[in-house]
PDB file of N, CA and C in Angstrom:
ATOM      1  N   UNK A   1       0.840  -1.176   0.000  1.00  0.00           N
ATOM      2  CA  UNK A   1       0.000   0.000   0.000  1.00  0.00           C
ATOM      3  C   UNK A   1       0.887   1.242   0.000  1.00  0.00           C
ATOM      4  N   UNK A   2       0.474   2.291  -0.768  1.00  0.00           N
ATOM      5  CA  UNK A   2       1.167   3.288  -0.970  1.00  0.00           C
ATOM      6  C   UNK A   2       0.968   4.460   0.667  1.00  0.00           C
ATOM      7  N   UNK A   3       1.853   4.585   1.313  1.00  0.00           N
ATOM      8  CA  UNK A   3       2.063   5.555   2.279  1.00  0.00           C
ATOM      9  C   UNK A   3       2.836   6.990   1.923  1.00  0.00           C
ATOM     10  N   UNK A   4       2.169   7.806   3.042  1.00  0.00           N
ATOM     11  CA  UNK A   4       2.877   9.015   2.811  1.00  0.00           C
ATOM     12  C   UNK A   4       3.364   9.204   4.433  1.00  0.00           C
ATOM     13  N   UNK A   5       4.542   9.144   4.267  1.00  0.00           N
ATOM     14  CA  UNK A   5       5.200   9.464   5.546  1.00  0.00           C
ATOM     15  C   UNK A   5       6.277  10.566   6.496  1.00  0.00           C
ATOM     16  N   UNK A   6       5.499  10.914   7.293  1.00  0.00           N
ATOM     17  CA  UNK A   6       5.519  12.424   8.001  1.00  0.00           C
ATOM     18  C   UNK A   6       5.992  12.062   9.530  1.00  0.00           C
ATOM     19  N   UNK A   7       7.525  13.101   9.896  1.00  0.00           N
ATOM     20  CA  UNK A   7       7.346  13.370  10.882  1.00  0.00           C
ATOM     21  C   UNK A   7       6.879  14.312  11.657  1.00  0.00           C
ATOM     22  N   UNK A   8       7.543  14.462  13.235  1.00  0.00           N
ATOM     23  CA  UNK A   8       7.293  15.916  14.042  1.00  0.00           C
ATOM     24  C   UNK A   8       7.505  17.154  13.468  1.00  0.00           C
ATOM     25  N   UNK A   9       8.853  17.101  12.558  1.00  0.00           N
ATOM     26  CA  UNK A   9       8.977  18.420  11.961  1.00  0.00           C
ATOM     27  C   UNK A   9       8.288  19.170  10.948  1.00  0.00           C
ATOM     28  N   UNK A  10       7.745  18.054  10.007  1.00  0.00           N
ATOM     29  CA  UNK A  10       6.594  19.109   8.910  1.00  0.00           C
ATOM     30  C   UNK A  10       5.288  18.402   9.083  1.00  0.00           C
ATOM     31  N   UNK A  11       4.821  18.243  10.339  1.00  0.00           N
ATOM     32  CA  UNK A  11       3.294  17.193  10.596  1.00  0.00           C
ATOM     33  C   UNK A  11       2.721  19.052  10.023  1.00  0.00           C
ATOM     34  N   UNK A  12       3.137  20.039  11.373  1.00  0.00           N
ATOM     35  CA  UNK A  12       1.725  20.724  11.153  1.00  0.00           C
ATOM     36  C   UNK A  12       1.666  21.613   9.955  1.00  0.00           C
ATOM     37  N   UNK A  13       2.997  21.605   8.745  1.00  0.00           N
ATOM     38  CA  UNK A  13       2.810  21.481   7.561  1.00  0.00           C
ATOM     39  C   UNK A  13       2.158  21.449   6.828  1.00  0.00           C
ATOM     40  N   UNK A  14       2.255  19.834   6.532  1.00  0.00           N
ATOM     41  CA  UNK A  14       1.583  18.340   6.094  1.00  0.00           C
ATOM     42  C   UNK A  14      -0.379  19.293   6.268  1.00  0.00           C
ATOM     43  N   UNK A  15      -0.440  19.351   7.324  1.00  0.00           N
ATOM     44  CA  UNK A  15      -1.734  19.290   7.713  1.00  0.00           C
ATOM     45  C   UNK A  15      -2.394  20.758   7.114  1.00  0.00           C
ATOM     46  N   UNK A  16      -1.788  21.495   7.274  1.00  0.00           N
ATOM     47  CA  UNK A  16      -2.030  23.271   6.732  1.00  0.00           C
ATOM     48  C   UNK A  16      -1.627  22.714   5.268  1.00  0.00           C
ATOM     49  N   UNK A  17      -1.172  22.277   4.365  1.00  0.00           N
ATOM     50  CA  UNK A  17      -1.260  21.862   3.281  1.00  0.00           C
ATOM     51  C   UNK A  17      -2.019  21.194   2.927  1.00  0.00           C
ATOM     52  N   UNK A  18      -3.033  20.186   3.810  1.00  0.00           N
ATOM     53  CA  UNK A  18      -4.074  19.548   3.024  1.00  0.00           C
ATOM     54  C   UNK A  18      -4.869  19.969   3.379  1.00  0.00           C
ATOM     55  N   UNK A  19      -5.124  21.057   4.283  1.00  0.00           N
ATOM     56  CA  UNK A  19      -6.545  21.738   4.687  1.00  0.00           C
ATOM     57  C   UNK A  19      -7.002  23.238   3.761  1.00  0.00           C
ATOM     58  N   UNK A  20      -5.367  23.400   2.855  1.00  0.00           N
ATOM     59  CA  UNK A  20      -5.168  24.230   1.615  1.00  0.00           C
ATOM     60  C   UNK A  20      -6.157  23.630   0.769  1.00  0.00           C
ATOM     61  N   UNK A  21      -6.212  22.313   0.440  1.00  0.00           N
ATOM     62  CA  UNK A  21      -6.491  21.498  -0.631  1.00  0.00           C
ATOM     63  C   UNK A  21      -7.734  21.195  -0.400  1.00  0.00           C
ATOM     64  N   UNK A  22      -8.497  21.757   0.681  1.00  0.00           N
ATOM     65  CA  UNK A  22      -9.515  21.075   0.934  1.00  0.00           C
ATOM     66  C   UNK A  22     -10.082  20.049   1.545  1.00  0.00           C
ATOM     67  N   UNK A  23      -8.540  19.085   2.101  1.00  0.00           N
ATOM     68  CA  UNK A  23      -8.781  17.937   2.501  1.00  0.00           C
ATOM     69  C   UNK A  23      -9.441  18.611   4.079  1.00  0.00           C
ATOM     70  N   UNK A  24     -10.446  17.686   4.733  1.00  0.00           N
ATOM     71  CA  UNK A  24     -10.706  17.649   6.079  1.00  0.00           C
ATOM     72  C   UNK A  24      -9.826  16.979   7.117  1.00  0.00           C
ATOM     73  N   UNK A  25      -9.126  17.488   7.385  1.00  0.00           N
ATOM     74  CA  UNK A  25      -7.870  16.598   8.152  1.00  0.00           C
ATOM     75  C   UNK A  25      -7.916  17.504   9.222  1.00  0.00           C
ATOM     76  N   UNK A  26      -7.399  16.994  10.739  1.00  0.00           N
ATOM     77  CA  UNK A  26      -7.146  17.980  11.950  1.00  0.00           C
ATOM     78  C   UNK A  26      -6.798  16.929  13.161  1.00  0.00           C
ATOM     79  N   UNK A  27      -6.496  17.638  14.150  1.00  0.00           N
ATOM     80  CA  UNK A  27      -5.186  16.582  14.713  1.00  0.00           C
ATOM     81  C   UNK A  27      -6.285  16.446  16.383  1.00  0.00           C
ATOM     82  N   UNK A  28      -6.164  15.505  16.627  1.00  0.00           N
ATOM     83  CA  UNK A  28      -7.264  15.013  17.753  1.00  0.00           C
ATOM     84  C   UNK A  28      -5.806  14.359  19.129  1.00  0.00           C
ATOM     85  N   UNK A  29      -5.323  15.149  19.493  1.00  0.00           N
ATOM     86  CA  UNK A  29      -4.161  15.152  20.383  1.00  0.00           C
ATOM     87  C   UNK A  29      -3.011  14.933  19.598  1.00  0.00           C
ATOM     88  N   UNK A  30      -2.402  13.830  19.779  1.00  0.00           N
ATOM     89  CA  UNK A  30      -1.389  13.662  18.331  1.00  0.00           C
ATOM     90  C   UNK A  30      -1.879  12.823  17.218  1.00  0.00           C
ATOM     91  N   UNK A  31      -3.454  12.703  17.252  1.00  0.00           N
ATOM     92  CA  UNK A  31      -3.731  11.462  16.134  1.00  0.00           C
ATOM     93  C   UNK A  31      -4.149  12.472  14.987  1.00  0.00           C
ATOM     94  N   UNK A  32      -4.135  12.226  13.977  1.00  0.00           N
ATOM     95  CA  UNK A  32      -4.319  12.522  13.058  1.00  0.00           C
ATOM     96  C   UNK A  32      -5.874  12.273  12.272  1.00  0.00           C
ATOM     97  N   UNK A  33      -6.526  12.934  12.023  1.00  0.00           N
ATOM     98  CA  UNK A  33      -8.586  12.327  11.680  1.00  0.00           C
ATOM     99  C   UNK A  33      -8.607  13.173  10.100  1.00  0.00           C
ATOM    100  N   UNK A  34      -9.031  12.410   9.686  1.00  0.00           N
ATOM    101  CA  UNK A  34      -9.452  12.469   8.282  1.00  0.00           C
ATOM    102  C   UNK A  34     -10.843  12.083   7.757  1.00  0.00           C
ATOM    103  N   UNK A  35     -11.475  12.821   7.559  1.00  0.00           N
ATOM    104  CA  UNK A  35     -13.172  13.025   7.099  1.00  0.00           C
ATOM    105  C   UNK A  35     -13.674  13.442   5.893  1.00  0.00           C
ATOM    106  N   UNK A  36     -14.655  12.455   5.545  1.00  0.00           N
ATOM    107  CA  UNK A  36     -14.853  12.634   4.332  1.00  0.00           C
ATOM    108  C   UNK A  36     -16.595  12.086   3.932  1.00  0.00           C
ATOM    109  N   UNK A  37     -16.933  13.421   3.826  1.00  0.00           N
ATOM    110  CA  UNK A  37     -18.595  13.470   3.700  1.00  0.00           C
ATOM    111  C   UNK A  37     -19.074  11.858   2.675  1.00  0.00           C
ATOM    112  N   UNK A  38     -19.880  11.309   3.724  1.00  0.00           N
ATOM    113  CA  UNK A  38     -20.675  10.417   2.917  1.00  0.00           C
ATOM    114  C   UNK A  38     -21.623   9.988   3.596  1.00  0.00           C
ATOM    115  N   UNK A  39     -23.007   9.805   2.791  1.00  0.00           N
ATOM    116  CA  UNK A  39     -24.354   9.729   3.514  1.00  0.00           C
ATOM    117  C   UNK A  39     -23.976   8.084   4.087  1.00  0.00           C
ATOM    118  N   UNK A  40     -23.372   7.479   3.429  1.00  0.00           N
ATOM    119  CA  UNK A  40     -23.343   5.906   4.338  1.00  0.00           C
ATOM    120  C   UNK A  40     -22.386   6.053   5.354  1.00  0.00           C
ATOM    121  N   UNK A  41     -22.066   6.545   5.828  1.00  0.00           N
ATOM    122  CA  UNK A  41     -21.677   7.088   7.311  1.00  0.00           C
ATOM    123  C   UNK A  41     -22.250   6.898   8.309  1.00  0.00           C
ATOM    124  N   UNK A  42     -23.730   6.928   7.868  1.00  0.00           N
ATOM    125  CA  UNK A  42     -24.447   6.285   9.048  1.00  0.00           C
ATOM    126  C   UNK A  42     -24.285   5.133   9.565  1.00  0.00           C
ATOM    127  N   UNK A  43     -24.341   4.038   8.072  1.00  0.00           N
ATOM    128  CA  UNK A  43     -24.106   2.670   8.162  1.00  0.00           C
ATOM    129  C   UNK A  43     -22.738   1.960   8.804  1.00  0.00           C
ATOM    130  N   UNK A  44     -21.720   3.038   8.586  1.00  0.00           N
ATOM    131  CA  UNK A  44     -20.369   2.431   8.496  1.00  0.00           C
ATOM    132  C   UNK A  44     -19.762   2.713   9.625  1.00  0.00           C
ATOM    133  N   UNK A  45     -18.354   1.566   9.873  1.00  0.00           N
ATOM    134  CA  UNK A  45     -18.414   1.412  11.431  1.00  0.00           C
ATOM    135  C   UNK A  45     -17.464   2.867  11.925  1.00  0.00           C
ATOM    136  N   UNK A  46     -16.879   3.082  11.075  1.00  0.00           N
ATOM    137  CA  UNK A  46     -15.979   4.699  11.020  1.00  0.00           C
ATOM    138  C   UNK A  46     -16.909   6.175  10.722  1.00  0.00           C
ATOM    139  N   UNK A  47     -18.300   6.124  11.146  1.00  0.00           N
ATOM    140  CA  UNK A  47     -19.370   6.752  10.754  1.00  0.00           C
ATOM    141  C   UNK A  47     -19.303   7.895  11.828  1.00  0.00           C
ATOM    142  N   UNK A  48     -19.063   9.000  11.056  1.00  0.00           N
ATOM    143  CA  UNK A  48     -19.769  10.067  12.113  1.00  0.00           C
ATOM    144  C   UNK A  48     -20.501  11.097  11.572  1.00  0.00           C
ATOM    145  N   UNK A  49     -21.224  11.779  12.708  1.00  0.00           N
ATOM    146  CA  UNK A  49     -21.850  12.913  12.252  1.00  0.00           C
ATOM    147  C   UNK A  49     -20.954  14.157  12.238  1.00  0.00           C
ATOM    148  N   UNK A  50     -21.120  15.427  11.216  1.00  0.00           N
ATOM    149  CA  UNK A  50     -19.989  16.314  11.947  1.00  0.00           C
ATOM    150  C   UNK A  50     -20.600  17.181  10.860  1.00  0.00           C
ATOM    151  N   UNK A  51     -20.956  18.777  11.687  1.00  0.00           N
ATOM    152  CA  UNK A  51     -21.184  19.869  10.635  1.00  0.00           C
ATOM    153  C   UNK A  51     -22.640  19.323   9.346  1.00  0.00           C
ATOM    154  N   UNK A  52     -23.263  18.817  10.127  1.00  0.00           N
ATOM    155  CA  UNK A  52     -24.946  18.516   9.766  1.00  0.00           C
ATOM    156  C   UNK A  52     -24.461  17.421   8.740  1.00  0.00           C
ATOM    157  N   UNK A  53     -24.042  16.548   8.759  1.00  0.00           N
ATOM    158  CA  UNK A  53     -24.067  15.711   7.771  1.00  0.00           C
ATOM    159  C   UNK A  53     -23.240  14.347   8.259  1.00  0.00           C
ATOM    160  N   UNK A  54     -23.588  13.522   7.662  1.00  0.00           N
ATOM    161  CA  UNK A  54     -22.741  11.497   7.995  1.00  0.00           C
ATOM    162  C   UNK A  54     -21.779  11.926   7.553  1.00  0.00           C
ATOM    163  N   UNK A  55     -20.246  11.165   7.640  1.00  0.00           N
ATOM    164  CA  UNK A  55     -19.781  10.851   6.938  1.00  0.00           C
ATOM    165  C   UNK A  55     -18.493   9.964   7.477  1.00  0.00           C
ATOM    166  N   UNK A  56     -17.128   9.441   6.731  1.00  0.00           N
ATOM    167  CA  UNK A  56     -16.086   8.348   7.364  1.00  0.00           C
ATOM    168  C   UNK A  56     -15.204   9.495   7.943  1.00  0.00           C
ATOM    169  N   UNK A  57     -14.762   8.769   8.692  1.00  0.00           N
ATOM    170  CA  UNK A  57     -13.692   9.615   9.199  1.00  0.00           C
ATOM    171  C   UNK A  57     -12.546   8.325   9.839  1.00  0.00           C
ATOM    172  N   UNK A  58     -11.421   8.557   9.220  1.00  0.00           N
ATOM    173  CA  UNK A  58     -10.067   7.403   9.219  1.00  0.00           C
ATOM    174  C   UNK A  58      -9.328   8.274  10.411  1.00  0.00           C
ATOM    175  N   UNK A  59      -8.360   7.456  11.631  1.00  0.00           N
ATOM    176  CA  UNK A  59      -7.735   7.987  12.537  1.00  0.00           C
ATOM    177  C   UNK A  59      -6.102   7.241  12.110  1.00  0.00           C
ATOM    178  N   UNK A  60      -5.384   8.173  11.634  1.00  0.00           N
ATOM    179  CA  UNK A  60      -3.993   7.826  12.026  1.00  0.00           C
ATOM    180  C   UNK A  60      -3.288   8.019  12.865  1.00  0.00           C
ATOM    181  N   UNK A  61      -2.351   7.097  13.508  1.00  0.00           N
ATOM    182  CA  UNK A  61      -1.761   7.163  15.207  1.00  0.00           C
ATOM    183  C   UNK A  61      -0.376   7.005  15.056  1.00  0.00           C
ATOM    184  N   UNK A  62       0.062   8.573  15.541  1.00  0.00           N
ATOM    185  CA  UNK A  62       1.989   8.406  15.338  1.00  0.00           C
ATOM    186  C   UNK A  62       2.101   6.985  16.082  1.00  0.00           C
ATOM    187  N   UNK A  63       3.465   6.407  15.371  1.00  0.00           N
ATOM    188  CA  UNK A  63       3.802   5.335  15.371  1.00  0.00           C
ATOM    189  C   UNK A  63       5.024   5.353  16.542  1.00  0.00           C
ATOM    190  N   UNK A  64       5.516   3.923  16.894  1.00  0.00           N
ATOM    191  CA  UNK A  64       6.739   4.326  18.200  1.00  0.00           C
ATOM    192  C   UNK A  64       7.549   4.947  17.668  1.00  0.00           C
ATOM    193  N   UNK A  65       8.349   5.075  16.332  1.00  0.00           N
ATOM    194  CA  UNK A  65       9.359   5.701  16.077  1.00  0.00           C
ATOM    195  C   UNK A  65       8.837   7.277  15.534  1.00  0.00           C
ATOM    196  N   UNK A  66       7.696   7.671  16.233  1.00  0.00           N
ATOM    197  CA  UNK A  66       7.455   9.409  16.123  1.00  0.00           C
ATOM    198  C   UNK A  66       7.069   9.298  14.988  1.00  0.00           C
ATOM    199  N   UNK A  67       6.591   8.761  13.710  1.00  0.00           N
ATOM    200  CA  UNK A  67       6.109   8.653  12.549  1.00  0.00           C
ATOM    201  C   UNK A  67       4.588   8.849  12.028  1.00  0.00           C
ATOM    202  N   UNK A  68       4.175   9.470  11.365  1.00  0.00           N
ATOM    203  CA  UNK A  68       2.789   9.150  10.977  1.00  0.00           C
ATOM    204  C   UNK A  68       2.897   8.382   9.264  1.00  0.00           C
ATOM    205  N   UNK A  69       2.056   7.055   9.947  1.00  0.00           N
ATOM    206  CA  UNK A  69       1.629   6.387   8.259  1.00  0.00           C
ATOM    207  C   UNK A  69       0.636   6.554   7.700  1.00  0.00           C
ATOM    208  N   UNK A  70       0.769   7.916   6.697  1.00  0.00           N
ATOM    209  CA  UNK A  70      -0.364   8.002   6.016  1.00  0.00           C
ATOM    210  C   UNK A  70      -1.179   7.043   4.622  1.00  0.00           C
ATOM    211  N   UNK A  71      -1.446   6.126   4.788  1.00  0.00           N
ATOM    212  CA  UNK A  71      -2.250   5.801   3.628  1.00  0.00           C
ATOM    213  C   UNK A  71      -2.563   6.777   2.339  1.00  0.00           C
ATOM    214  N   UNK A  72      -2.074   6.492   1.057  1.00  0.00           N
ATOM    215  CA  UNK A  72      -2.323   7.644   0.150  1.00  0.00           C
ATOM    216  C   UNK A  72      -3.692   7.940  -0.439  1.00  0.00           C
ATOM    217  N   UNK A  73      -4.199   7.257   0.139  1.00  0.00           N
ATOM    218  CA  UNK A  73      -5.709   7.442  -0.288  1.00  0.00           C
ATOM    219  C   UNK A  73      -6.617   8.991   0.328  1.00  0.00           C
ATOM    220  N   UNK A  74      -5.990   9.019   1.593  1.00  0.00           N
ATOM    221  CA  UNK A  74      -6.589  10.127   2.326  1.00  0.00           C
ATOM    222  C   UNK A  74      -5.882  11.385   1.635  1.00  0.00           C
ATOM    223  N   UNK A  75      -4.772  11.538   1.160  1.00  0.00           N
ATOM    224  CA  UNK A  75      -3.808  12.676   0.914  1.00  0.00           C
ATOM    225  C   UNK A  75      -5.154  13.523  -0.373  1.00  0.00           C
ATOM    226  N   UNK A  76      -5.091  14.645  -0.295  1.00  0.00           N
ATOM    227  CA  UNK A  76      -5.783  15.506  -0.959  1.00  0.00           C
ATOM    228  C   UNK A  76      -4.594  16.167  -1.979  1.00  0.00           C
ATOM    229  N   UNK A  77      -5.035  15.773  -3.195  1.00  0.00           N
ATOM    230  CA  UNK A  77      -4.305  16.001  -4.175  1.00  0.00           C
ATOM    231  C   UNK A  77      -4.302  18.009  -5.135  1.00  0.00           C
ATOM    232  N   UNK A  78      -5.621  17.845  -5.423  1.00  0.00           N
ATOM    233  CA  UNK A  78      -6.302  18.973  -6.101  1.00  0.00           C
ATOM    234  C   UNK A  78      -6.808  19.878  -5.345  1.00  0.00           C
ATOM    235  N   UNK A  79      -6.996  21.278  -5.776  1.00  0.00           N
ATOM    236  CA  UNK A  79      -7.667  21.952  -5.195  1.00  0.00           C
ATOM    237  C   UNK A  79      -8.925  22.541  -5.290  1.00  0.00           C
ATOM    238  N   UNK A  80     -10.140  22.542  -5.048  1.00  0.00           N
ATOM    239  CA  UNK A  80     -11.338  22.784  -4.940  1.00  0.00           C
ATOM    240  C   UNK A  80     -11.528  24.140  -5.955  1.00  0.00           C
ATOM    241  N   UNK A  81     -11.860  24.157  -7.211  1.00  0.00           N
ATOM    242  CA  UNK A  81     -11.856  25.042  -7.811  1.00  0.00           C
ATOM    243  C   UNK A  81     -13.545  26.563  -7.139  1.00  0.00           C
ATOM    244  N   UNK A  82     -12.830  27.341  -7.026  1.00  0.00           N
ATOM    245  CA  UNK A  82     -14.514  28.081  -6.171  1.00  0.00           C
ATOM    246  C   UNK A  82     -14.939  28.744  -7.814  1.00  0.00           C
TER     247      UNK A  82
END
């Protein structure tokens, strides 16, 4: 699986760069939460409500060696054209 991997020094970076992009990302002590509107949110076991609407929300957890493994799926690529 393709990872994107971040330490202490450019986490809050990392994070002000994908919240550039639109991604919903924000840091829940040192874990890392990633959200992403979807009405089956209700159904699903990563389901929450947040800002009037269902949707998943994935938790990444620095690792022992101070690391975060991001899965590249969550990474927000593009930017939200207004």
């Amino acid at each position: 699986m393709n990872r994107v991997i971040i330490d202490h020094t450019n986490a809050d970076d990392f994070v002000a760069d994908q919240v550039s992009k639109n991604s919903d990302v924000s840091w829940d002590g040192w874990d890392l939460l990633f959200y992403s509107a979807n009405p089956n949110g209700f159904n699903d076991k990563n389901g929450v409500f947040k800002n009037g609407q269902w949707g998943v929300q994935a938790r990444v957890v620095v690792s022992d060696d101070g690391l975060w493994k991001i899965p590249a799926k969550y990474i927000g690529t593009r930017r939200k054209v207004s």
